[in-house]
Structures are given as C-alpha cells and as structure tokens.
C-alpha atoms as a PDB file:
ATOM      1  CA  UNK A   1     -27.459-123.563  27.447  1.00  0.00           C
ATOM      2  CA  UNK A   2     -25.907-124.134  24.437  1.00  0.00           C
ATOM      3  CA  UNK A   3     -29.077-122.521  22.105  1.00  0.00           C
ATOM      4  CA  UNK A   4     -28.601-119.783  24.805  1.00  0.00           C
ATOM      5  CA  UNK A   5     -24.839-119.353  23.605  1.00  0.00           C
ATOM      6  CA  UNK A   6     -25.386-119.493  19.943  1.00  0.00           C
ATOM      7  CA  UNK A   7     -27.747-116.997  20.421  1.00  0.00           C
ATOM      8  CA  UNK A   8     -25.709-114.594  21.823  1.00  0.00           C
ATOM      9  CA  UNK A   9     -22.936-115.412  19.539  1.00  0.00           C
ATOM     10  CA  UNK A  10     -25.610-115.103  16.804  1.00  0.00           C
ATOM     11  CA  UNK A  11     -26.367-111.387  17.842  1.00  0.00           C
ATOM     12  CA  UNK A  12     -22.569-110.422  18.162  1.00  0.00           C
ATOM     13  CA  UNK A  13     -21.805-111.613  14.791  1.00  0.00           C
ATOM     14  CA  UNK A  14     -25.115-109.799  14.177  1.00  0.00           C
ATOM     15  CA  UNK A  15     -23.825-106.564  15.909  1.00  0.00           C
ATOM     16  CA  UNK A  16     -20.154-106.561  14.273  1.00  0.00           C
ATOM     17  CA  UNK A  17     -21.476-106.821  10.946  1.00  0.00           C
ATOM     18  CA  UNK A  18     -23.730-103.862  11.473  1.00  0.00           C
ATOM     19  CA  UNK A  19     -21.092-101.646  13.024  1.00  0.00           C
ATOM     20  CA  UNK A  20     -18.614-102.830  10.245  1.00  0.00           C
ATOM     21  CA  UNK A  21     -21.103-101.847   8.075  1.00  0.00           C
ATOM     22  CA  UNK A  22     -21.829 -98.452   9.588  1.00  0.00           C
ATOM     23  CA  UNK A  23     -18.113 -97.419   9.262  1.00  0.00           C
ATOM     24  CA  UNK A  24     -17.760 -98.267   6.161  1.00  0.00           C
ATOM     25  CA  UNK A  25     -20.193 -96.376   4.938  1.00  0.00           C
ATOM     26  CA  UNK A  26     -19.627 -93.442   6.888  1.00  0.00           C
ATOM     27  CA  UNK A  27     -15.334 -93.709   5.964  1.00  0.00           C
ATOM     28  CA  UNK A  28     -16.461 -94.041   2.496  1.00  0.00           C
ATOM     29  CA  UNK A  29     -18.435 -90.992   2.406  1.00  0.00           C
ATOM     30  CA  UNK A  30     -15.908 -89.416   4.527  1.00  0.00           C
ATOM     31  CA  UNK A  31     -13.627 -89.985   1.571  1.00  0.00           C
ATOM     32  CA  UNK A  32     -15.829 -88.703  -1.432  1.00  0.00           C
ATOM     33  CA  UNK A  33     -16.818 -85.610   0.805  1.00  0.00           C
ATOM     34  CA  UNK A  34     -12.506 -85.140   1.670  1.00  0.00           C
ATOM     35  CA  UNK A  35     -11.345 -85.531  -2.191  1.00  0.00           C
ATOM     36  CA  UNK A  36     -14.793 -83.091  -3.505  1.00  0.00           C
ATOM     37  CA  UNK A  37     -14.042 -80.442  -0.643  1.00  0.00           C
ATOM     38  CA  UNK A  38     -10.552 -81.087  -1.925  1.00  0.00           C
ATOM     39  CA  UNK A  39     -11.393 -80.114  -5.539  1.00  0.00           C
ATOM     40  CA  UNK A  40     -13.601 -77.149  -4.677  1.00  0.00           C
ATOM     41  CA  UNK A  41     -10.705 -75.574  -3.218  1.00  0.00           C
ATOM     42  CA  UNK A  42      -8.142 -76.144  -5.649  1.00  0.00           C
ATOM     43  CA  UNK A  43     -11.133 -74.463  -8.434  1.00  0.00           C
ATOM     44  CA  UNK A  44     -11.461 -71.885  -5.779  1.00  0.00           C
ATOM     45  CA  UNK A  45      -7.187 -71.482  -5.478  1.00  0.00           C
ATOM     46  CA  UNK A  46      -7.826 -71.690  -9.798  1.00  0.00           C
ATOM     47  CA  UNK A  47     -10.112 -69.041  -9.867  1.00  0.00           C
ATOM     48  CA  UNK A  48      -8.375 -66.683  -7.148  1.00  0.00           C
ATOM     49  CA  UNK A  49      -5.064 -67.088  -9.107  1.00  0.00           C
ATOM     50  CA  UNK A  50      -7.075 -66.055 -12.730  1.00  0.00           C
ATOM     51  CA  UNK A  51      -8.633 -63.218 -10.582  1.00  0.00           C
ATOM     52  CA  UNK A  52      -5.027 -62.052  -9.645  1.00  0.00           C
ATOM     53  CA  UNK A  53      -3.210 -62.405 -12.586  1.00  0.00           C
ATOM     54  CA  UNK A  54      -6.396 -60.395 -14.289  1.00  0.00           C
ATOM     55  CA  UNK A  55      -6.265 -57.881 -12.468  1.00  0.00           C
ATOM     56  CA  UNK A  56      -2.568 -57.614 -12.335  1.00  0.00           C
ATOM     57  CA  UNK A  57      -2.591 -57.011 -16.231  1.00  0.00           C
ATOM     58  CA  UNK A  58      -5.606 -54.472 -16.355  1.00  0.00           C
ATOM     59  CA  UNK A  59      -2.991 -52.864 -13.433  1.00  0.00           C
ATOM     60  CA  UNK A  60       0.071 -52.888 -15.531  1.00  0.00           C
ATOM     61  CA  UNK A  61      -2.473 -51.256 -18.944  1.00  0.00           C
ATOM     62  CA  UNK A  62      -3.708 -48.825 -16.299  1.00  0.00           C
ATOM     63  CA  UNK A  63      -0.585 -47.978 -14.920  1.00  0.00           C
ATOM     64  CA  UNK A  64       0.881 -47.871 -18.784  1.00  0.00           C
ATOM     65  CA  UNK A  65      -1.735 -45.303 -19.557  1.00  0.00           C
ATOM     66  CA  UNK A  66      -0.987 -42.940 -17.003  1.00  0.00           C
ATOM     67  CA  UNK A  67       0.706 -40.000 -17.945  1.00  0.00           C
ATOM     68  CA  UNK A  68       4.807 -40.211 -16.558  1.00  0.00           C
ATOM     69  CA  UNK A  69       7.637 -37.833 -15.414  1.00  0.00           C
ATOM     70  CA  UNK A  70       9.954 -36.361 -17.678  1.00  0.00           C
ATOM     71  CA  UNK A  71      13.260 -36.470 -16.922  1.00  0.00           C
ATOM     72  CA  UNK A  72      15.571 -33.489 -18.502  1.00  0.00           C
ATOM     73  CA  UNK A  73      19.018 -34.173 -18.897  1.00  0.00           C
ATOM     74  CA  UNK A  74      21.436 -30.931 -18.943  1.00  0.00           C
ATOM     75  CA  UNK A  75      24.781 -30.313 -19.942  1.00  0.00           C
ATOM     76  CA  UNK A  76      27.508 -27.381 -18.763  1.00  0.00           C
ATOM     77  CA  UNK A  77      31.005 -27.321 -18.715  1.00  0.00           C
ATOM     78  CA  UNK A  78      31.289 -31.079 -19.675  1.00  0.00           C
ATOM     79  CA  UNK A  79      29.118 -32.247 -16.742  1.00  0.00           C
ATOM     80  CA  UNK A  80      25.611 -33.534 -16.859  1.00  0.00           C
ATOM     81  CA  UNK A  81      22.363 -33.150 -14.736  1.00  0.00           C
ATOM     82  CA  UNK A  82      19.217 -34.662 -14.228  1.00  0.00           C
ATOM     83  CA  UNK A  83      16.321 -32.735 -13.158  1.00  0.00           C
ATOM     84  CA  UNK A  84      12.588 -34.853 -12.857  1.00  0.00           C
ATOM     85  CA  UNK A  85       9.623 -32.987 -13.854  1.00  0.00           C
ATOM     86  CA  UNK A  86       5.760 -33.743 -12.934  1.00  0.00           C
ATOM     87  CA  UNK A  87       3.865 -32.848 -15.367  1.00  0.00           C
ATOM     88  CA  UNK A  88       0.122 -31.018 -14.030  1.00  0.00           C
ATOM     89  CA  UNK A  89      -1.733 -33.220 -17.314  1.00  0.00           C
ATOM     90  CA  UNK A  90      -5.072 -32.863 -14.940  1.00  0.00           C
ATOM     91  CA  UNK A  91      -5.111 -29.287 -14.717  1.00  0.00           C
ATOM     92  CA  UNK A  92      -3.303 -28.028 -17.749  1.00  0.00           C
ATOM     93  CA  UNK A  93      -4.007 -30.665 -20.007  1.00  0.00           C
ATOM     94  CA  UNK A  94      -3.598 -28.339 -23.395  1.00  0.00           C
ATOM     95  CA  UNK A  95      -0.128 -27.119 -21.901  1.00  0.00           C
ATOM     96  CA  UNK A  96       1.382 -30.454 -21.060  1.00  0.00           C
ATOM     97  CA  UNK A  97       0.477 -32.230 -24.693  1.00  0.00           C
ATOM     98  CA  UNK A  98       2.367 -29.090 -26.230  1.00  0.00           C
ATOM     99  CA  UNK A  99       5.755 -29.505 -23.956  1.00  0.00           C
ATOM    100  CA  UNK A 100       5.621 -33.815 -24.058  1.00  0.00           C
ATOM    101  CA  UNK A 101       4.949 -33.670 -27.370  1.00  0.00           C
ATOM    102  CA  UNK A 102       7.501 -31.618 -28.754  1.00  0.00           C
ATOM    103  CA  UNK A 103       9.731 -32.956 -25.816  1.00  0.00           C
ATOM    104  CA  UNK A 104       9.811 -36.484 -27.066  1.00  0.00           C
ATOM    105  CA  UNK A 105       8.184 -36.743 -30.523  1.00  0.00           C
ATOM    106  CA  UNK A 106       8.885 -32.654 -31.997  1.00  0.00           C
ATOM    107  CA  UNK A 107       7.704 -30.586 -34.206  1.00  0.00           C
ATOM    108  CA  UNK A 108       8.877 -29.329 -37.613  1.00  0.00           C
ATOM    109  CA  UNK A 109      11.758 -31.910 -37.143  1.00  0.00           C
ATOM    110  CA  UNK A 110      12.927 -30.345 -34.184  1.00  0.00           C
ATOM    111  CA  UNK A 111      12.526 -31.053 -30.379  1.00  0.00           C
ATOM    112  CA  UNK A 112      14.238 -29.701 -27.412  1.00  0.00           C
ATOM    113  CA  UNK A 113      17.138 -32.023 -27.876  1.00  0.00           C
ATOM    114  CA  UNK A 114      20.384 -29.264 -28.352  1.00  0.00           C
ATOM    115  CA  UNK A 115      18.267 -26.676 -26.833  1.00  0.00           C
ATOM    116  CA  UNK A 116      20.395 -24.132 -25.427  1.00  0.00           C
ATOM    117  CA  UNK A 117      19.112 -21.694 -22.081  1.00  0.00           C
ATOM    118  CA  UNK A 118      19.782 -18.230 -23.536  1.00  0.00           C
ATOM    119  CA  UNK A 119      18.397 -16.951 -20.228  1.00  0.00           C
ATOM    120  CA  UNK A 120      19.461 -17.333 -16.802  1.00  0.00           C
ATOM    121  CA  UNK A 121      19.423 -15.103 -13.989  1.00  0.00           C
ATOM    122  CA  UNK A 122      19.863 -16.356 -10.276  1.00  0.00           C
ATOM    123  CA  UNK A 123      17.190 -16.033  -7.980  1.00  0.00           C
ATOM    124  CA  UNK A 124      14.398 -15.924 -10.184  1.00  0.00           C
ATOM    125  CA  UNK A 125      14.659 -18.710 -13.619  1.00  0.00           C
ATOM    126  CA  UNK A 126      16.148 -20.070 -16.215  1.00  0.00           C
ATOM    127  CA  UNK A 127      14.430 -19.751 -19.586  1.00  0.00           C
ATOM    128  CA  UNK A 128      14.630 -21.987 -22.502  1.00  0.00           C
ATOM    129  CA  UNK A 129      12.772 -23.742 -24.927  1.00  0.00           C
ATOM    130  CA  UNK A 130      13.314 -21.513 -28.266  1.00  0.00           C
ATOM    131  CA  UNK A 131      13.421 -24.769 -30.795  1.00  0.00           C
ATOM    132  CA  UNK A 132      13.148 -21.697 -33.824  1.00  0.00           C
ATOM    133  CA  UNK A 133      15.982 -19.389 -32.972  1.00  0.00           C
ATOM    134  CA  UNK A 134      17.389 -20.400 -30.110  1.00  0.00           C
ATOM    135  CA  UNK A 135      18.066 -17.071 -28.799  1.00  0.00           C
ATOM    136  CA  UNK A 136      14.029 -16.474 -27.461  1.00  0.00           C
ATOM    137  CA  UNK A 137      12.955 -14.509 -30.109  1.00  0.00           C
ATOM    138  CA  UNK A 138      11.252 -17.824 -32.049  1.00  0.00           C
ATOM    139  CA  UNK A 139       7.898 -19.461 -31.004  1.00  0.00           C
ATOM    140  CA  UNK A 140       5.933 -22.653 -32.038  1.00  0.00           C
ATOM    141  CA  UNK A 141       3.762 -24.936 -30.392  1.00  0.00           C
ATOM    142  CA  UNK A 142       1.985 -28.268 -32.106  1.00  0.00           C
ATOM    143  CA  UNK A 143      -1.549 -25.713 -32.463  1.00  0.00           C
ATOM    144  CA  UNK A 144       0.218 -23.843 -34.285  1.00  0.00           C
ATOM    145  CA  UNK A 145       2.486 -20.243 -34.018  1.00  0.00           C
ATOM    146  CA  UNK A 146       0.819 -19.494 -30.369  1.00  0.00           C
ATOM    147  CA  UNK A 147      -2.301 -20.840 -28.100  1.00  0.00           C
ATOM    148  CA  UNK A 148      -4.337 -19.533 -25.455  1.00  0.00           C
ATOM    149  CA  UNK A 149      -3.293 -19.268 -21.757  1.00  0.00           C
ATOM    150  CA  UNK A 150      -5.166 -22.422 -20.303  1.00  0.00           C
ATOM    151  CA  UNK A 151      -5.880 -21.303 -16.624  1.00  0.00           C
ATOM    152  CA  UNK A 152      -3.669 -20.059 -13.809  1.00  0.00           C
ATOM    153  CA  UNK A 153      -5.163 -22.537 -11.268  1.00  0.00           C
ATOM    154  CA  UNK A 154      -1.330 -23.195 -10.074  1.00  0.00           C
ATOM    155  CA  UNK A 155       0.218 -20.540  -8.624  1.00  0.00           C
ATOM    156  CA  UNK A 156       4.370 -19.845  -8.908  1.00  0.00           C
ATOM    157  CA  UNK A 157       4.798 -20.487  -4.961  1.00  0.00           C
ATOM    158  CA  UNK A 158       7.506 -22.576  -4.670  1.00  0.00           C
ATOM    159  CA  UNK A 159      11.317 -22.811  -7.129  1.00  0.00           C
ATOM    160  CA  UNK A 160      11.475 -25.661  -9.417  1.00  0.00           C
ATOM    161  CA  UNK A 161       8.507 -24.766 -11.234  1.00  0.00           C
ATOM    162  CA  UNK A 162       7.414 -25.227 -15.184  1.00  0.00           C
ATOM    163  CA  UNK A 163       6.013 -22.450 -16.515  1.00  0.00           C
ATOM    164  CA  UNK A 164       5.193 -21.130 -19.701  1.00  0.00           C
ATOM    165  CA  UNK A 165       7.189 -18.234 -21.390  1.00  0.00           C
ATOM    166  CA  UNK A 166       5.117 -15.907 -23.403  1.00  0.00           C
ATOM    167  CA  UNK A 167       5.248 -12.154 -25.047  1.00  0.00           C
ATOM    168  CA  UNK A 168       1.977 -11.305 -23.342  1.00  0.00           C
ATOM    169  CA  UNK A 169      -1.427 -12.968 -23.049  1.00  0.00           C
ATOM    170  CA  UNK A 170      -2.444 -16.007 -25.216  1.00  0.00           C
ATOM    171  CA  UNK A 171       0.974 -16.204 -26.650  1.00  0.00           C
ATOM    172  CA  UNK A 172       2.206 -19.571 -25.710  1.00  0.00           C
ATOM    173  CA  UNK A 173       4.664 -21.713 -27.914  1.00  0.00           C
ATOM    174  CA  UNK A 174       7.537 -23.428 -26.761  1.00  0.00           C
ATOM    175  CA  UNK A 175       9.554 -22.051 -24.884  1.00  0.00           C
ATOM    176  CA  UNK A 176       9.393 -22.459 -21.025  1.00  0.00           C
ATOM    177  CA  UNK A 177      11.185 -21.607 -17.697  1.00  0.00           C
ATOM    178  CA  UNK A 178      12.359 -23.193 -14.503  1.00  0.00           C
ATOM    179  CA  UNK A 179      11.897 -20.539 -11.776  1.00  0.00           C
ATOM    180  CA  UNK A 180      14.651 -21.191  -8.908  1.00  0.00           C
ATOM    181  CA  UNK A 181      12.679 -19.441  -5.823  1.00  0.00           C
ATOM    182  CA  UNK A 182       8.949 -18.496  -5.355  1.00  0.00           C
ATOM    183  CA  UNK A 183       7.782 -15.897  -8.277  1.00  0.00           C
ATOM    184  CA  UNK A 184       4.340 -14.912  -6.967  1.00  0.00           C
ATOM    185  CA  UNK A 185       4.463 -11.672  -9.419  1.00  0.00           C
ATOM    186  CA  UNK A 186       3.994 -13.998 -12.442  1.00  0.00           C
ATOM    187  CA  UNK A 187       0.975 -15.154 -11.116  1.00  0.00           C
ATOM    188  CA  UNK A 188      -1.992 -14.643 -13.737  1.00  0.00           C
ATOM    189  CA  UNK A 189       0.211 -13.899 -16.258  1.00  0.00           C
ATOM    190  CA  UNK A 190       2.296 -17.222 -16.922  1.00  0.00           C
ATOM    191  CA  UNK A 191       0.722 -20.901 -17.238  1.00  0.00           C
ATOM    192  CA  UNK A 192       2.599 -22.956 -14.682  1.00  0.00           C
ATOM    193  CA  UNK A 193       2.277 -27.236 -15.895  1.00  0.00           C
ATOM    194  CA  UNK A 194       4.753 -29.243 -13.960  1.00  0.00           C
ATOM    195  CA  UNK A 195       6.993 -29.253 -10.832  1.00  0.00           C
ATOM    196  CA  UNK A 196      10.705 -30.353  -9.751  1.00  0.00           C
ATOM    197  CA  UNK A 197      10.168 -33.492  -8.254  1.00  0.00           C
ATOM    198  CA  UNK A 198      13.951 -34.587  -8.301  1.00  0.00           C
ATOM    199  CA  UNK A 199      17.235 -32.689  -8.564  1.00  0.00           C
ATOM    200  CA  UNK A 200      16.782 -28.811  -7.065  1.00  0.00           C
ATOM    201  CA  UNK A 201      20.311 -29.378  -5.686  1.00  0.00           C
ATOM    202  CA  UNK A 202      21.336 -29.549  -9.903  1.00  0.00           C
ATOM    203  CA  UNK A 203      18.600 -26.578 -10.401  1.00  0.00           C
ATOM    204  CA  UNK A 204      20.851 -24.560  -7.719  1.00  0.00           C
ATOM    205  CA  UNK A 205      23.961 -25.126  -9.290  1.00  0.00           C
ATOM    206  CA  UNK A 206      22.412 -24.511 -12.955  1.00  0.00           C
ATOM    207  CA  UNK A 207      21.023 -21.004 -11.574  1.00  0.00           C
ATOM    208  CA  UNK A 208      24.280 -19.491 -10.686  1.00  0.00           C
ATOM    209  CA  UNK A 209      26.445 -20.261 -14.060  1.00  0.00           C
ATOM    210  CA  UNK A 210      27.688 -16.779 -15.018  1.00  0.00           C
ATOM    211  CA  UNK A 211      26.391 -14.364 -17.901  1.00  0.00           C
ATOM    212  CA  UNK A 212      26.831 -11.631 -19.940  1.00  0.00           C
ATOM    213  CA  UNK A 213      24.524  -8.213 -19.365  1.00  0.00           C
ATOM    214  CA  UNK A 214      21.709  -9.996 -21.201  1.00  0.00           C
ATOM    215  CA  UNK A 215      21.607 -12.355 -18.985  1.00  0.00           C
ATOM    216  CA  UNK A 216      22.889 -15.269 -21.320  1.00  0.00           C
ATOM    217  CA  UNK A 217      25.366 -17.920 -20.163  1.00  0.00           C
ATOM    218  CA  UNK A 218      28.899 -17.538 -21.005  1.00  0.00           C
ATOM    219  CA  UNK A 219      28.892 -21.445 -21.752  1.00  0.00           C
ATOM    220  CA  UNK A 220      26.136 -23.137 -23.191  1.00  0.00           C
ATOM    221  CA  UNK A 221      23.898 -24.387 -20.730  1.00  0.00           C
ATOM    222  CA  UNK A 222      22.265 -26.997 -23.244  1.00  0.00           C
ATOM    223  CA  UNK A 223      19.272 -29.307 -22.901  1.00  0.00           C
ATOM    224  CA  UNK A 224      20.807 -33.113 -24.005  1.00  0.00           C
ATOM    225  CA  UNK A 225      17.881 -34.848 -23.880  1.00  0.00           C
ATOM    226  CA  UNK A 226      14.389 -35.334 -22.074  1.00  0.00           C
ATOM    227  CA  UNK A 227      12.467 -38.690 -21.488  1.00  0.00           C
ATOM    228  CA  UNK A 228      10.073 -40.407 -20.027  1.00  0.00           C
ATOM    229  CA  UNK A 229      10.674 -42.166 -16.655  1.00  0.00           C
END
C-alpha cells in the first residue's frame, strides 16, 4: 500500500513538474513573441510617420511650385478694392509670364504699381496696363515692344475677364482689360489669360466711376499694388 502511494505521489510530482514546465515555456515565448510583435509595430508606426511627413514636404514643394492668384489692389476716391485673378498659365502660358512678371518683378524699372485706368466704360471694360505712357498709347512686354497672339482657346463669355489689349493682331504688350459683362465680339481678336475669381461686387462699382467723352475717369482709378495670394 504504501509503494502503491509513493507511486502515485511519484507520478503527480512527476505530472506538476511537466505542466510547470510546459507553461513556462509556452509564457516565456508568449513574452518574446508580445515584446517582438510589439517592436514590429512601433518600426511599422516609425516608418508610416517618415512616409507621412515625406510626403507632406514633397506636398508643400509641389504645392509651392504651382502657379498662384494674383490679387490686384485698386484705389478711387480714397477707398480701396481687392479684386482676385486666376491666372489661365496652362493655356496661355506666354501671356501669363508677361502680366506676373511685370506684375510683381517689372520691367524697365517699372511695374503696374501707380498704374492708372485711362479707360473705362460701363458695360463693357476697364482698360489699363500702359506702364510707358500711361494714357494707352505706350506698349512693352518682357519679349520685347510686342508678341504674338498665343491662341484664343478662351472665349470672352462671362464679365470679370483678363484679356489682352492690343492695336491689332500680334501686338501684345502690357496693357490689359477687365471686361464687366460677356464680350463675345472680341472673340479671336483679344487673348483672354485669367478670370475674376473674387470681388465682381468691387468690379461693379469700379465700372460705373464717371468719365469724360474719352472715356477716362474723372478721378484716378489707380492700380496700388498686385500680389501673389
């Protein structure tokens, strides 16, 4: 009886020790598989954060690139307005360099800055843009005295477009217009490169200052300044 006993004493001890055993091993590599899943994720949470802030910057470069509004700031009678222009840099390309460029950098020393409007008539435009004379008789671009009409691929539809003034074909400089209703009789013969994408209600007001019989402004109608947004 009692051999019988120790026996089966024997194989319980037996029995715990393997089941102890068991566990332990299996909690241990419960462990090192918890703290290496652990790791892999924080790399992975590493890696997805570099991805991120990667592509965040090559956003921000991209975005810096891009081509911006321009935002013309206009004086009259001791009040100021804001009109936003989109510039069409995809379809007039040629067009829009010559307007931003003398816009914001100039040209002979001079850029629109203190540009007067020396025409304006309502329902139809107002017409600036001469940095020579100021009175629309002067005309320069950065090509040179005059450059080819680019394309007429946008057509004078709607007001609060940009479009080039000229003396006849191929004679574009700097000066410009804003037309204040749809023009669709200028169509072919006038290089329309941006749009009024903020302010038509300033536009409207601008339009109906009053003139003389040449269609000039009584008060200067003058162009303060015109920056990127």
């Amino acid at each position: 009886m009692n051999i019988i006993m120790i026996t089966v004493i024997l194989i319980l001890l037996a029995c715990i020790v393997l089941i102890y055993s068991f566990y332990y091993r299996t909690s241990e590599h419960f462990q090192k598989y918890s703290k290496q899943n652990l790791k892999n994720k924080n790399n992975k949470t590493k890696r997805g954060e570099k991805q991120s802030k990667l592509q965040s910057k090559l956003q921000s470069k991209l975005q810096s690139k891009l081509p911006r509004n321009l935002v013309m700031t206009i004086s009259y009678n001791n009040n100021k307005y804001q009109l936003e222009f989109e510039l069409f840099d995809d379809i007039t390309p040629k067009t829009t360099k010559n307007f931003r460029q003398i816009a914001l950098n100039g040209i002979n020393g001079k850029t629109y800055n203190g540009n007067k409007f020396h025409r304006v008539i309502k329902g139809f435009m107002l017409q600036g843009g001469d940095i020579v004379n100021e009175n629309g008789t002067g005309s320069v671009s950065i090509y040179g005295d005059q450059f080819e009409d680019e394309n007429f691929k946008y057509r004078h539809k709607v007001p609060g477009l940009l479009s080039m003034a000229n003396s006849g074909p191929n004679t574009n400089g700097s000066q410009f217009f804003i037309t204040t209703v749809s023009t669709p009789h200028l169509d072919g013969k006038h290089v329309v490169f941006g749009r009024l994408v903020k302010g038509m209600k300033y536009l409207k007001i601008l339009e109906s200052v009053p003139t003389d019989s040449n269609d000039s402004p009584h008060d200067p109608v003058t162009i303060v300044s015109i920056i990127e947004k």
